[in-house]
N, C-alpha and C. Protein backbone atom coordinates (compact mmCIF):
# COMPACT_ATOMS: atom_id res chain seq x y z
N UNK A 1 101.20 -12.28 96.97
CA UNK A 1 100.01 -12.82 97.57
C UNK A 1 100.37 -13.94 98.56
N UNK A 2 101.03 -15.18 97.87
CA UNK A 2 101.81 -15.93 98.68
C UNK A 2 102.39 -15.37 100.04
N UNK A 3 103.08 -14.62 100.17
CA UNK A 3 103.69 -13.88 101.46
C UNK A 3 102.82 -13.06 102.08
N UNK A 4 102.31 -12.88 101.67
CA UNK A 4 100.92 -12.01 102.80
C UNK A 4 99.63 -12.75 103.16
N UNK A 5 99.42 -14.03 102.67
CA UNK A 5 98.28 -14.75 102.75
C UNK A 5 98.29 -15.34 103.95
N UNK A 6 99.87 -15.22 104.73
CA UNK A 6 100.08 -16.04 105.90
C UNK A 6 99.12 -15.53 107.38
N UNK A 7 98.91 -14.51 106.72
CA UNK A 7 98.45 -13.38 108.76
C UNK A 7 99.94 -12.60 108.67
N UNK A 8 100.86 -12.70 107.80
CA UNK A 8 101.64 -11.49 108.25
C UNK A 8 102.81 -11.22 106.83
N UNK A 9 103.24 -10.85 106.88
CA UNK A 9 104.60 -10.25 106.18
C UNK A 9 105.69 -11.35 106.06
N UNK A 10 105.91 -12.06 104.90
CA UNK A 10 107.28 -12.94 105.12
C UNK A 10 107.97 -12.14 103.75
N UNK A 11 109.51 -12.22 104.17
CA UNK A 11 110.01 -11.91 103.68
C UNK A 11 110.28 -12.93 102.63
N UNK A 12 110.49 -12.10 101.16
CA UNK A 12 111.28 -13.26 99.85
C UNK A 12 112.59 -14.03 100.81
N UNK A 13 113.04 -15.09 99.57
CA UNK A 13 113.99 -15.82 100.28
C UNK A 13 115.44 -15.18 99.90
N UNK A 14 115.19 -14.70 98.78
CA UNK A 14 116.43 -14.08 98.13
C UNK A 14 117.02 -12.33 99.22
N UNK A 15 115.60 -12.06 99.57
CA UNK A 15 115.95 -10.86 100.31
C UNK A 15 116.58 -11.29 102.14
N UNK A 16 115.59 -12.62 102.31
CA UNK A 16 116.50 -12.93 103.89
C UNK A 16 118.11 -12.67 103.57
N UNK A 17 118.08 -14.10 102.16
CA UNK A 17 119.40 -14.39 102.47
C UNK A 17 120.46 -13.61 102.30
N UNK A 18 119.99 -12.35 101.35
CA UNK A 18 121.41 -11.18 101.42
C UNK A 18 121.47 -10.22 102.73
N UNK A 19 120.76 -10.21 103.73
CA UNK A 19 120.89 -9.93 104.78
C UNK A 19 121.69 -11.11 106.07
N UNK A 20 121.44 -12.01 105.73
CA UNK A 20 121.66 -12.55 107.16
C UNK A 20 123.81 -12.65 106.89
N UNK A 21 124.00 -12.26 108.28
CA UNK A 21 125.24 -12.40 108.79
C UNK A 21 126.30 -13.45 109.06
N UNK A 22 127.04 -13.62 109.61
CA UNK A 22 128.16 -14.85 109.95
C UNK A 22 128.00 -15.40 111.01
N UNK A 23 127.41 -15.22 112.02
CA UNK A 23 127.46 -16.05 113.20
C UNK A 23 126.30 -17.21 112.60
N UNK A 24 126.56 -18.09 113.38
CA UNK A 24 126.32 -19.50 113.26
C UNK A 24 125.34 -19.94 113.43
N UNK A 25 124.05 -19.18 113.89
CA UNK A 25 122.53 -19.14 113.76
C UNK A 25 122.38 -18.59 112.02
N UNK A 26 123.01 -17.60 112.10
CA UNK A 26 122.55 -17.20 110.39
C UNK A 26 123.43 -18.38 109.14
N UNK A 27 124.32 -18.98 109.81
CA UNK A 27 124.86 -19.92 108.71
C UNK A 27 123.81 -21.03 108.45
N UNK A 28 123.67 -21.80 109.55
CA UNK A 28 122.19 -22.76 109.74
C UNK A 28 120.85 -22.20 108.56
N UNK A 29 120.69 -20.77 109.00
CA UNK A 29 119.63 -20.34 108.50
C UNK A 29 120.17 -20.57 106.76
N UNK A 30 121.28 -19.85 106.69
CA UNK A 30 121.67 -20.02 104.95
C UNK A 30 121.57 -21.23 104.07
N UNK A 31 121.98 -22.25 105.30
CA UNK A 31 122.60 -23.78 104.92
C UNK A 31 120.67 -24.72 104.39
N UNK A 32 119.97 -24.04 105.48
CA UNK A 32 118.57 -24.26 105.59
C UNK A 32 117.64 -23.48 104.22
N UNK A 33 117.84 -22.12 103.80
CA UNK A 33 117.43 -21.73 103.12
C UNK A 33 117.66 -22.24 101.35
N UNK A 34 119.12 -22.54 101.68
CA UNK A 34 119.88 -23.39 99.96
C UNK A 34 119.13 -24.39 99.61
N UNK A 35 118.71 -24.87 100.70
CA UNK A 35 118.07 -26.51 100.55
C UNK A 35 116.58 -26.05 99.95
N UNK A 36 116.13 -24.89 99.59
CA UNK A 36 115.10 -24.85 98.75
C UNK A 36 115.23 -24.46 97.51
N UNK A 37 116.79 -24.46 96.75
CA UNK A 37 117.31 -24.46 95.82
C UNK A 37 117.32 -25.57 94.78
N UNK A 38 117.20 -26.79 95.42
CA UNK A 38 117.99 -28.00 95.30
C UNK A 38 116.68 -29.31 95.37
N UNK A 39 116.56 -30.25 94.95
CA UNK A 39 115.86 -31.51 94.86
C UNK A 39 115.65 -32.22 96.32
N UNK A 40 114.80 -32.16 97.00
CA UNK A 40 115.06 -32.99 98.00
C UNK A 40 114.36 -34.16 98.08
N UNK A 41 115.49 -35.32 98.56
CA UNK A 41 114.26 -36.25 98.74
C UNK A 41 114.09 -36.81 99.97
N UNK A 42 112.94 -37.11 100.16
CA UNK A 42 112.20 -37.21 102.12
C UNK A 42 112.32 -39.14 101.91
N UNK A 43 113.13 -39.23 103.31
CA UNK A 43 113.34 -40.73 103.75
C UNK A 43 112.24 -40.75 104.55
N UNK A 44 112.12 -41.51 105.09
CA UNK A 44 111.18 -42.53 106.27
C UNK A 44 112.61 -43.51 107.09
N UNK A 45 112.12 -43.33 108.21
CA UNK A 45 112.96 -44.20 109.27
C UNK A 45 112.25 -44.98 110.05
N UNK A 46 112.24 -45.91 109.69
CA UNK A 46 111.94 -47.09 110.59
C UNK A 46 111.63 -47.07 112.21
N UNK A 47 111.37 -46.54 112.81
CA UNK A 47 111.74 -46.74 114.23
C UNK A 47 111.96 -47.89 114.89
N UNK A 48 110.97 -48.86 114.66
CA UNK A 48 111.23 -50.23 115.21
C UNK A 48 112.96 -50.79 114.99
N UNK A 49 113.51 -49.60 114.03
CA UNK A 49 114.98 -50.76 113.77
C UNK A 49 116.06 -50.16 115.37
N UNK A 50 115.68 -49.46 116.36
CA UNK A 50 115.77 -49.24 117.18
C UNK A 50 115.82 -49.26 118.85
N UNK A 51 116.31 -49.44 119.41
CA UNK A 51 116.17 -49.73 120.87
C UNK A 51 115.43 -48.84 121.12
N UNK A 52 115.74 -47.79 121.47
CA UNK A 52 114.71 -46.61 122.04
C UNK A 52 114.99 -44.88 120.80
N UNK A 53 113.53 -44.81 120.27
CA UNK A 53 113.92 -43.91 119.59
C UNK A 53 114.19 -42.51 120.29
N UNK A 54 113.86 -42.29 121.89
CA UNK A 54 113.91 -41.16 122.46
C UNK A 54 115.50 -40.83 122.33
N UNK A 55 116.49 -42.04 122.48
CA UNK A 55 117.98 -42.02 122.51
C UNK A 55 118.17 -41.39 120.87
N UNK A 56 117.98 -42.21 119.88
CA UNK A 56 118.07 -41.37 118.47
C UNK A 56 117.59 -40.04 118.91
N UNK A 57 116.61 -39.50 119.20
CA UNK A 57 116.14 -38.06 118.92
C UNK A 57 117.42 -37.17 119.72
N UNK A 58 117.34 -37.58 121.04
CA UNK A 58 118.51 -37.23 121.35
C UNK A 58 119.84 -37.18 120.95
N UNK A 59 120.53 -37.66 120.82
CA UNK A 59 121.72 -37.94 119.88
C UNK A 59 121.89 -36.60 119.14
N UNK A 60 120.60 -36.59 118.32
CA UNK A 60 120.93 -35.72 117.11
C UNK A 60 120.15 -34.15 117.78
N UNK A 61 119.92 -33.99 118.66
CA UNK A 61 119.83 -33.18 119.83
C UNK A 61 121.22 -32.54 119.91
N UNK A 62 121.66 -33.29 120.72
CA UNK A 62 122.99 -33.25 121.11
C UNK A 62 124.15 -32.48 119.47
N UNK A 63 124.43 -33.30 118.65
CA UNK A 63 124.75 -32.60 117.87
C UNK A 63 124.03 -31.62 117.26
N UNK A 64 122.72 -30.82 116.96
CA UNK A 64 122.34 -29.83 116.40
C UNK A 64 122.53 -28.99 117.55
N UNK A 65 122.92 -29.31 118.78
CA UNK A 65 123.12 -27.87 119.98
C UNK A 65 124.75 -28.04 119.85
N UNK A 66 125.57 -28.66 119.37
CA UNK A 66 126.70 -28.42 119.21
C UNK A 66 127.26 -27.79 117.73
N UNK A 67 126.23 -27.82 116.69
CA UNK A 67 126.49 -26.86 115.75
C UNK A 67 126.29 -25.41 116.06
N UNK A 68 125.17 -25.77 117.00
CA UNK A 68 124.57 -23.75 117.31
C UNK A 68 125.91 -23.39 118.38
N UNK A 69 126.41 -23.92 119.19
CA UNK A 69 127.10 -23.40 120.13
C UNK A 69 128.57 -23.49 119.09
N UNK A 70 128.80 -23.91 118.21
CA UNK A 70 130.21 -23.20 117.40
C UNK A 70 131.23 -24.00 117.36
N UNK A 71 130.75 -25.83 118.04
CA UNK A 71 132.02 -26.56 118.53
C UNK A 71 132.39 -26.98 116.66
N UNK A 72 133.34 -27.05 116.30
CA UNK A 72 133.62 -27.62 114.68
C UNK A 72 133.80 -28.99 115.22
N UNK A 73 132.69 -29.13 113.29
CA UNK A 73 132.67 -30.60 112.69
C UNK A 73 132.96 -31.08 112.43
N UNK A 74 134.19 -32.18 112.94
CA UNK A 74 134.80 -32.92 111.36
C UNK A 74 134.48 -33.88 111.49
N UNK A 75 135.17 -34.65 110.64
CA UNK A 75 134.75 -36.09 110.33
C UNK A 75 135.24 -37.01 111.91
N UNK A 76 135.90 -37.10 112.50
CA UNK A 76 135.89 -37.83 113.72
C UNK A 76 134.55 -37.20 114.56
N UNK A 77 134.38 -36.78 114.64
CA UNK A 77 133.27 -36.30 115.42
C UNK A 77 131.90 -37.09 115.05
N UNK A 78 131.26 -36.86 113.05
CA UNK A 78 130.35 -37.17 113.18
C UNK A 78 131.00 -38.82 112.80
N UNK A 79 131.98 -39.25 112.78
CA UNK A 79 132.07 -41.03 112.80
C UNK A 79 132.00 -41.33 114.52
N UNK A 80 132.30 -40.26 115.06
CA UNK A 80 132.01 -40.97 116.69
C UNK A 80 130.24 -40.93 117.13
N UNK A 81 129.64 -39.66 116.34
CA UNK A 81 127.95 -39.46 116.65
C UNK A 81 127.45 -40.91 115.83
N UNK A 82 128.38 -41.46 114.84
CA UNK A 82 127.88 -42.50 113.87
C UNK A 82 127.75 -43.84 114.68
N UNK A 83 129.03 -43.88 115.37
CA UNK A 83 128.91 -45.32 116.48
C UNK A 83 127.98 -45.41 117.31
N UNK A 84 127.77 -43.90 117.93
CA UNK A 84 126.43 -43.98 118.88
C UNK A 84 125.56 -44.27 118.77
N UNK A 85 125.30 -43.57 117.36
CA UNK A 85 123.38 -44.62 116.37
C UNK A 85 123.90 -45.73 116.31
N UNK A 86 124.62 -46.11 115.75
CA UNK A 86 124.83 -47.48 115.65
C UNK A 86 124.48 -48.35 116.58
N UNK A 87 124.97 -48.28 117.73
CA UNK A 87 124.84 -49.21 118.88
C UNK A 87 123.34 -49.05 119.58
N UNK A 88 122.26 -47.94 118.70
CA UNK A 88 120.85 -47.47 119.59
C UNK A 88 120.46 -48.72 118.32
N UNK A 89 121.11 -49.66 117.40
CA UNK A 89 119.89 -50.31 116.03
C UNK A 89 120.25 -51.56 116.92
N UNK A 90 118.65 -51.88 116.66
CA UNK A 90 118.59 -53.78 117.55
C UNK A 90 119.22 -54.62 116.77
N UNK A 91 119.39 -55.78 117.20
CA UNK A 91 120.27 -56.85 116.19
C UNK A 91 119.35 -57.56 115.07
């Protein structure tokens, strides 16, 4: 009932996820789908602790189009995306 109550057809979650493939849109999707496995808990962010929050949104822009395009993550990478927020928080 749940899945048809929408205006259309959604698929179970268990049935996406044994379908979806290896490229790196369907990993996202997997990585995205687990997280309804699991406890989450929802922050709040301040904006005011910020110079300009358009620069935060961006930022993390910037890295979620560099997960889809395939560049790998490691830890220098997101400690260099880390300095960048850093320097967008007012004193």
């Amino acid at each position: 009932m749940y899945c048809s109550g929408l205006g259309g057809e959604i698929s179970p979650i268990k049935q996406v996820t044994s379908q979806l493939g290896t490229s790196n849109a369907d990993k996202i999707m997997a990585l995205g789908l687990s997280m309804l496995d699991q406890d989450i808990n929802i922050l709040t962010v301040d904006t005011n602790n910020y110079t300009s929050w358009n620069d935060v949104k961006m930022l993390y822009i910037e890295l979620y189009q560099e997960l889809i395009d395939g560049v790998v993550i490691n830890e220098a990478l997101l400690n260099d995306y880390q300095v960048r927020l850093e320097t967008l928080k007012k004193e």
